[in-house]
Every structure is written in C-alpha cells, then in structure tokens.
C-alpha atoms as a PDB file:
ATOM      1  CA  UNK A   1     -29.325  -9.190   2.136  1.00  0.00           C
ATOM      2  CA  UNK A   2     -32.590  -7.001   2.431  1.00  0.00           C
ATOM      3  CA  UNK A   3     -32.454  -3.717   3.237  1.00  0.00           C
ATOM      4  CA  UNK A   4     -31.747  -2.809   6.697  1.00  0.00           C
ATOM      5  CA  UNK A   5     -30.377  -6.202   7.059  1.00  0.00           C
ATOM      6  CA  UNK A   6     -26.784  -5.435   7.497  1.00  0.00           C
ATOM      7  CA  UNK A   7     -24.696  -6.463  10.452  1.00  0.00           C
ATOM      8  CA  UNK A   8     -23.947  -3.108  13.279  1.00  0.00           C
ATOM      9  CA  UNK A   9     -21.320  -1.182  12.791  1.00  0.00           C
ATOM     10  CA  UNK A  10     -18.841  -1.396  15.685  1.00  0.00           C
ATOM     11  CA  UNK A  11     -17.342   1.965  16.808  1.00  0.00           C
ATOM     12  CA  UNK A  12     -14.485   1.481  19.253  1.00  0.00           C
ATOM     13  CA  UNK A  13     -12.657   4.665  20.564  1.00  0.00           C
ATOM     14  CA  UNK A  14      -9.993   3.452  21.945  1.00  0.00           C
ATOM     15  CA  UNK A  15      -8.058   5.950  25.178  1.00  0.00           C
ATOM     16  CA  UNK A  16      -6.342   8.255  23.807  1.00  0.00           C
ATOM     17  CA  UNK A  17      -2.216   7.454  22.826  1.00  0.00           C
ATOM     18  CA  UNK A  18      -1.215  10.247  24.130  1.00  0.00           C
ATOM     19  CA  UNK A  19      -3.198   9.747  27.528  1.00  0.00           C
ATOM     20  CA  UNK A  20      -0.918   6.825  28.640  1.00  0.00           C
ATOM     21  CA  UNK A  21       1.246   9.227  30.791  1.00  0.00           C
ATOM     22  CA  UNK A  22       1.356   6.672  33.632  1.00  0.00           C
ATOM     23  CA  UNK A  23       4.757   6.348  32.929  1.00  0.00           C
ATOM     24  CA  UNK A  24       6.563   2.729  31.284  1.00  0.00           C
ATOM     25  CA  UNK A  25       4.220   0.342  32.890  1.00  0.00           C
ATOM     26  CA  UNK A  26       1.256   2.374  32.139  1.00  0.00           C
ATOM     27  CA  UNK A  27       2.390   2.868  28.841  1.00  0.00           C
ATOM     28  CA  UNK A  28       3.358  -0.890  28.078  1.00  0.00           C
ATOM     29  CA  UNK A  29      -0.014  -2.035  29.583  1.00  0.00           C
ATOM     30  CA  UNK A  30      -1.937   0.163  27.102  1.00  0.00           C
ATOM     31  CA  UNK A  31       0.098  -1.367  24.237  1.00  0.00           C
ATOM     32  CA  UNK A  32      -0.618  -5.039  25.411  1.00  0.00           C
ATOM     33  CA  UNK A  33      -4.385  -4.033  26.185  1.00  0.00           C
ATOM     34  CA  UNK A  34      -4.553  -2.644  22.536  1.00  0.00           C
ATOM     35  CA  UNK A  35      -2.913  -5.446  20.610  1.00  0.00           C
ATOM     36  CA  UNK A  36      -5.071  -8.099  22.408  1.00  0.00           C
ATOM     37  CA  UNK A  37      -7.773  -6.026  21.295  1.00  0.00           C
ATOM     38  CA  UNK A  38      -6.590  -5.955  17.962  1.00  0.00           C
ATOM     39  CA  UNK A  39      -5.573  -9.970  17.557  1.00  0.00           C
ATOM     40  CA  UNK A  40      -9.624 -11.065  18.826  1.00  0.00           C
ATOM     41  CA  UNK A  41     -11.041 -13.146  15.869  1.00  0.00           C
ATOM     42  CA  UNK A  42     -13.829 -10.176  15.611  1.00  0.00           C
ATOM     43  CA  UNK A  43     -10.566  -7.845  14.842  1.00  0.00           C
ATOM     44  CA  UNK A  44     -11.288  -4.228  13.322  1.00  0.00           C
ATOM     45  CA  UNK A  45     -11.478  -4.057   9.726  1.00  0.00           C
ATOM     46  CA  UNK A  46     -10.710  -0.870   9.523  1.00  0.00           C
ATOM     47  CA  UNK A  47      -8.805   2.222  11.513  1.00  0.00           C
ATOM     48  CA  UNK A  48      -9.518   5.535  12.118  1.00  0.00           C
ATOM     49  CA  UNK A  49      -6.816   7.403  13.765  1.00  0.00           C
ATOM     50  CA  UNK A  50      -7.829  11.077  15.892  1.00  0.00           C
ATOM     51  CA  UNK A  51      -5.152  13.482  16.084  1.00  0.00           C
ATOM     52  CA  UNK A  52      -5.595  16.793  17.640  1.00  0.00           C
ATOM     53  CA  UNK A  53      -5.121  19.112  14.288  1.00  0.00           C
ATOM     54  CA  UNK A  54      -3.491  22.236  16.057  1.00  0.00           C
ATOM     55  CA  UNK A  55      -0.330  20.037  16.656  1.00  0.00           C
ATOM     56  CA  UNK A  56       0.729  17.818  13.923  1.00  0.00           C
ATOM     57  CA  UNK A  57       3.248  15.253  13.589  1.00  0.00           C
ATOM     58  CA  UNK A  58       2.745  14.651  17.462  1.00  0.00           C
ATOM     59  CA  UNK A  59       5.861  11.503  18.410  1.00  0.00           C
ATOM     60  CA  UNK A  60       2.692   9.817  19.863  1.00  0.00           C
ATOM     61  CA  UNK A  61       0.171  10.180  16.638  1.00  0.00           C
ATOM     62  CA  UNK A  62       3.253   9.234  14.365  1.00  0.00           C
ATOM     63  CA  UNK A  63       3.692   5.780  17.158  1.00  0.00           C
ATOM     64  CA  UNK A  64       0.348   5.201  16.750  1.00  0.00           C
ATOM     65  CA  UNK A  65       0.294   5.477  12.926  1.00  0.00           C
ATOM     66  CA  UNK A  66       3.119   3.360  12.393  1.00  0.00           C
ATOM     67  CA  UNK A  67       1.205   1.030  14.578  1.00  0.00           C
ATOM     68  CA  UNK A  68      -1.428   1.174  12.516  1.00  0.00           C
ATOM     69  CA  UNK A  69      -0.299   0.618   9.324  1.00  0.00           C
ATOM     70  CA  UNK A  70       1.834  -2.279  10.476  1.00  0.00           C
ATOM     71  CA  UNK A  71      -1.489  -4.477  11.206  1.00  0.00           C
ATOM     72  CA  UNK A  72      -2.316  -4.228   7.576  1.00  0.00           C
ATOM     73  CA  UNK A  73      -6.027  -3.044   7.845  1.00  0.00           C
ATOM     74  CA  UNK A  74      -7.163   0.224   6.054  1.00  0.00           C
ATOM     75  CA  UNK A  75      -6.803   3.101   7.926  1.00  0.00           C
ATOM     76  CA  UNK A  76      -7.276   6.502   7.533  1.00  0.00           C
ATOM     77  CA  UNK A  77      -6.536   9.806  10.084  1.00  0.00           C
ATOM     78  CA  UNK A  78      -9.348  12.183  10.951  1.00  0.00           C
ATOM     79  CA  UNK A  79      -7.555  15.819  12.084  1.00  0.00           C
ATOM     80  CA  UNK A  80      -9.904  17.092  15.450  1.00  0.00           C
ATOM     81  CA  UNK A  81     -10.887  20.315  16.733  1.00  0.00           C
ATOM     82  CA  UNK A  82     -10.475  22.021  13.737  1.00  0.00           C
ATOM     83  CA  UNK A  83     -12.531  24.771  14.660  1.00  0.00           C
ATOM     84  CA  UNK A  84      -9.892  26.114  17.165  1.00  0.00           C
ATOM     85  CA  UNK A  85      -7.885  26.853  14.263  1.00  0.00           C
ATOM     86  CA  UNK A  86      -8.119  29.977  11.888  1.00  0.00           C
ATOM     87  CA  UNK A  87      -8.775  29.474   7.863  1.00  0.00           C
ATOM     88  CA  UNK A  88      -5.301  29.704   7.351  1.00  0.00           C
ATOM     89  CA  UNK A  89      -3.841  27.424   9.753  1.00  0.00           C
ATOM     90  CA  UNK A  90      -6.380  25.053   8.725  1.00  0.00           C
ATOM     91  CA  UNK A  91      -5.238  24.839   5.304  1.00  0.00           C
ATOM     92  CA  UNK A  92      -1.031  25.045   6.677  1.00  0.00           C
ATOM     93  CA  UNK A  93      -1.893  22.311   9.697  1.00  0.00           C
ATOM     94  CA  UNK A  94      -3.903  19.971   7.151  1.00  0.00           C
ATOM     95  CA  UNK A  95      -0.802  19.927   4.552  1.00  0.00           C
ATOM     96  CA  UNK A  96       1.449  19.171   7.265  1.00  0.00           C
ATOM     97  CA  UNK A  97      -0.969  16.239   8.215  1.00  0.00           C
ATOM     98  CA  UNK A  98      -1.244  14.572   4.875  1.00  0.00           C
ATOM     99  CA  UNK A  99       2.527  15.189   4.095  1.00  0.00           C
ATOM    100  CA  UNK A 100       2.909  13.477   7.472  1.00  0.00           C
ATOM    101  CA  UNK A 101       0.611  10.876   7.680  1.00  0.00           C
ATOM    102  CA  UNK A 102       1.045  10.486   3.798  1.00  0.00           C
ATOM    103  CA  UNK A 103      -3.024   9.799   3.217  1.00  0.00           C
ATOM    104  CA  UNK A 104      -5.851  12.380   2.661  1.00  0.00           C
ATOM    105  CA  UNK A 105      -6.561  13.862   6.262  1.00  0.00           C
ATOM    106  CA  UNK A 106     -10.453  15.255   7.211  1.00  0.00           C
ATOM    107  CA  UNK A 107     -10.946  17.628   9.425  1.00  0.00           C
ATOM    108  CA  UNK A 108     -13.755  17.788  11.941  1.00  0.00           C
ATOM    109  CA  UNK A 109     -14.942  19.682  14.688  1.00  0.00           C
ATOM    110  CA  UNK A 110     -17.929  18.361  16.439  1.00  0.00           C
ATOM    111  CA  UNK A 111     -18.428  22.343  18.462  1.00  0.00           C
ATOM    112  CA  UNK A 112     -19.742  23.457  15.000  1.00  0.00           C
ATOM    113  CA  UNK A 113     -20.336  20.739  12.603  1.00  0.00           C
ATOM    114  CA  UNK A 114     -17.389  21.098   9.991  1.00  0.00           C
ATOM    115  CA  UNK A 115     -16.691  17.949   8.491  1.00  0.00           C
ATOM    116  CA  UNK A 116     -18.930  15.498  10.317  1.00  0.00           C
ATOM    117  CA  UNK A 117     -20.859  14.433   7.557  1.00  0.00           C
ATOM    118  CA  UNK A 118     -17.743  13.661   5.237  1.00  0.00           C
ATOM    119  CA  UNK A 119     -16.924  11.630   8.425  1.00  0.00           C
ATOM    120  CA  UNK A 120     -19.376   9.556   8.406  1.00  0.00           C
ATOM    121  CA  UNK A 121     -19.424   9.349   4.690  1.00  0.00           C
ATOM    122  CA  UNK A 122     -15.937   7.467   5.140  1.00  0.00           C
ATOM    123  CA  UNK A 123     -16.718   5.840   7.837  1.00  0.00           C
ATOM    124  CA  UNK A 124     -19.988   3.751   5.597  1.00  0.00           C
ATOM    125  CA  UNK A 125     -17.131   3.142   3.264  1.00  0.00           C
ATOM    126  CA  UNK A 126     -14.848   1.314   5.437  1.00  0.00           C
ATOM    127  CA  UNK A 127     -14.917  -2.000   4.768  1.00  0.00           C
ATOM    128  CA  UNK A 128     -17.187  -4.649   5.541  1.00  0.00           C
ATOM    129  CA  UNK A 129     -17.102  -8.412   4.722  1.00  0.00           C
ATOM    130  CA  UNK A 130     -19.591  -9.851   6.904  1.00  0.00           C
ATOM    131  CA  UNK A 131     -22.514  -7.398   4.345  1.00  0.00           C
ATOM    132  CA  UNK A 132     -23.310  -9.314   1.497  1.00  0.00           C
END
C-alpha cells in the first residue's frame, strides 16, 4: 500500500464498567450491548482497558479484564489519572497494576501530558490485518 494509504483506525471507548450502576438489568444490558459489539464481523482487533490508577485491582476492572482476555484478542491496560497521584504512589499503584493485571501497565494523564505519547505509540502497534 502507498503511503497514507492505510485503512482508519477505529477508536471505540466503550461506557465505563464501572458506570453500569443501574442495578442487574442495567448491568446485564451493558454486558449483552458489549458482547454484540464485540461478535460484529468488523470485531476489535485489539483491547485497551482504562482503569482509574489511584485504585487498583477494582472487582469491576478485574471483570472486565477477565472479559477481555477471554475473547482472545491482544489487549493491554492503560492506568488513568496518574497525575493525581504522588511519585511514590505512582511507582507502588503501577506494581500493584502489573502484578494484577499480569501485563506491562502505562500510565497517562491527559491534565498534564505524562504518558500520552507512549500511548499512542502502543496504540500504532496494535494490530492490524486489513494494512498490507
């Protein structure tokens, strides 16, 4: 393919896991709203979970995960809000993250700029079979 060629890049951000507080039926409508998503032909390559980095090992992000992982696409987790979070917690919260998640965890905060760049580094790795 020339340059510039390429197919788009899809973003998706999906509601947040956590947000589907509506109770069971709120909560079970999400699910079957996000595995429909997830079963179209044009299905996701590739995942990028968001967790909030001052709480790790939220039950929700660790649902989610699991969820994740189970549809057998690569996927990787992208700690937020970092810059709410002093030097030292930053390096505490992001061992928890990768011990948790058990995969290399970036941390970005969009208020001042740490880590974007990396993020969108990984993000033009992700895979993509319809580029030649």
């Amino acid at each position: 393919m020339q340059r510039g060629s390429a197919p788009p890049l899809y973003l998706v951000d999906l509601p947040g896991y956590g947000y589907a507080r509506g109770g069971d039926a709120a909560a079970s409508e999400f699910l079957r709203l996000t595995e429909a998503y997830f079963s179209r032909q044009e299905t996701p390559i590739a995942t990028i979970l968001l967790v909030d980095s001052r709480h790790p090992g939220l039950a929700s992000d660790m649902e989610a995960w699991a969820w994740l992982k189970a549809q057998k696409r690569p996927s990787g987790v992208v700690g937020t809000k970092v810059d709410k979070l002093t030097r030292a917690e930053r390096a505490r919260n992001t061992r928890q993250l990768e011990s948790l998640f058990d995969v290399p965890v970036l941390l970005v905060s969009v208020q001042d700029g740490d880590g974007l760049e990396q993020l969108w580094k990984l993000i033009a790795r992700l895979p993509n079979p319809t580029a030649a």
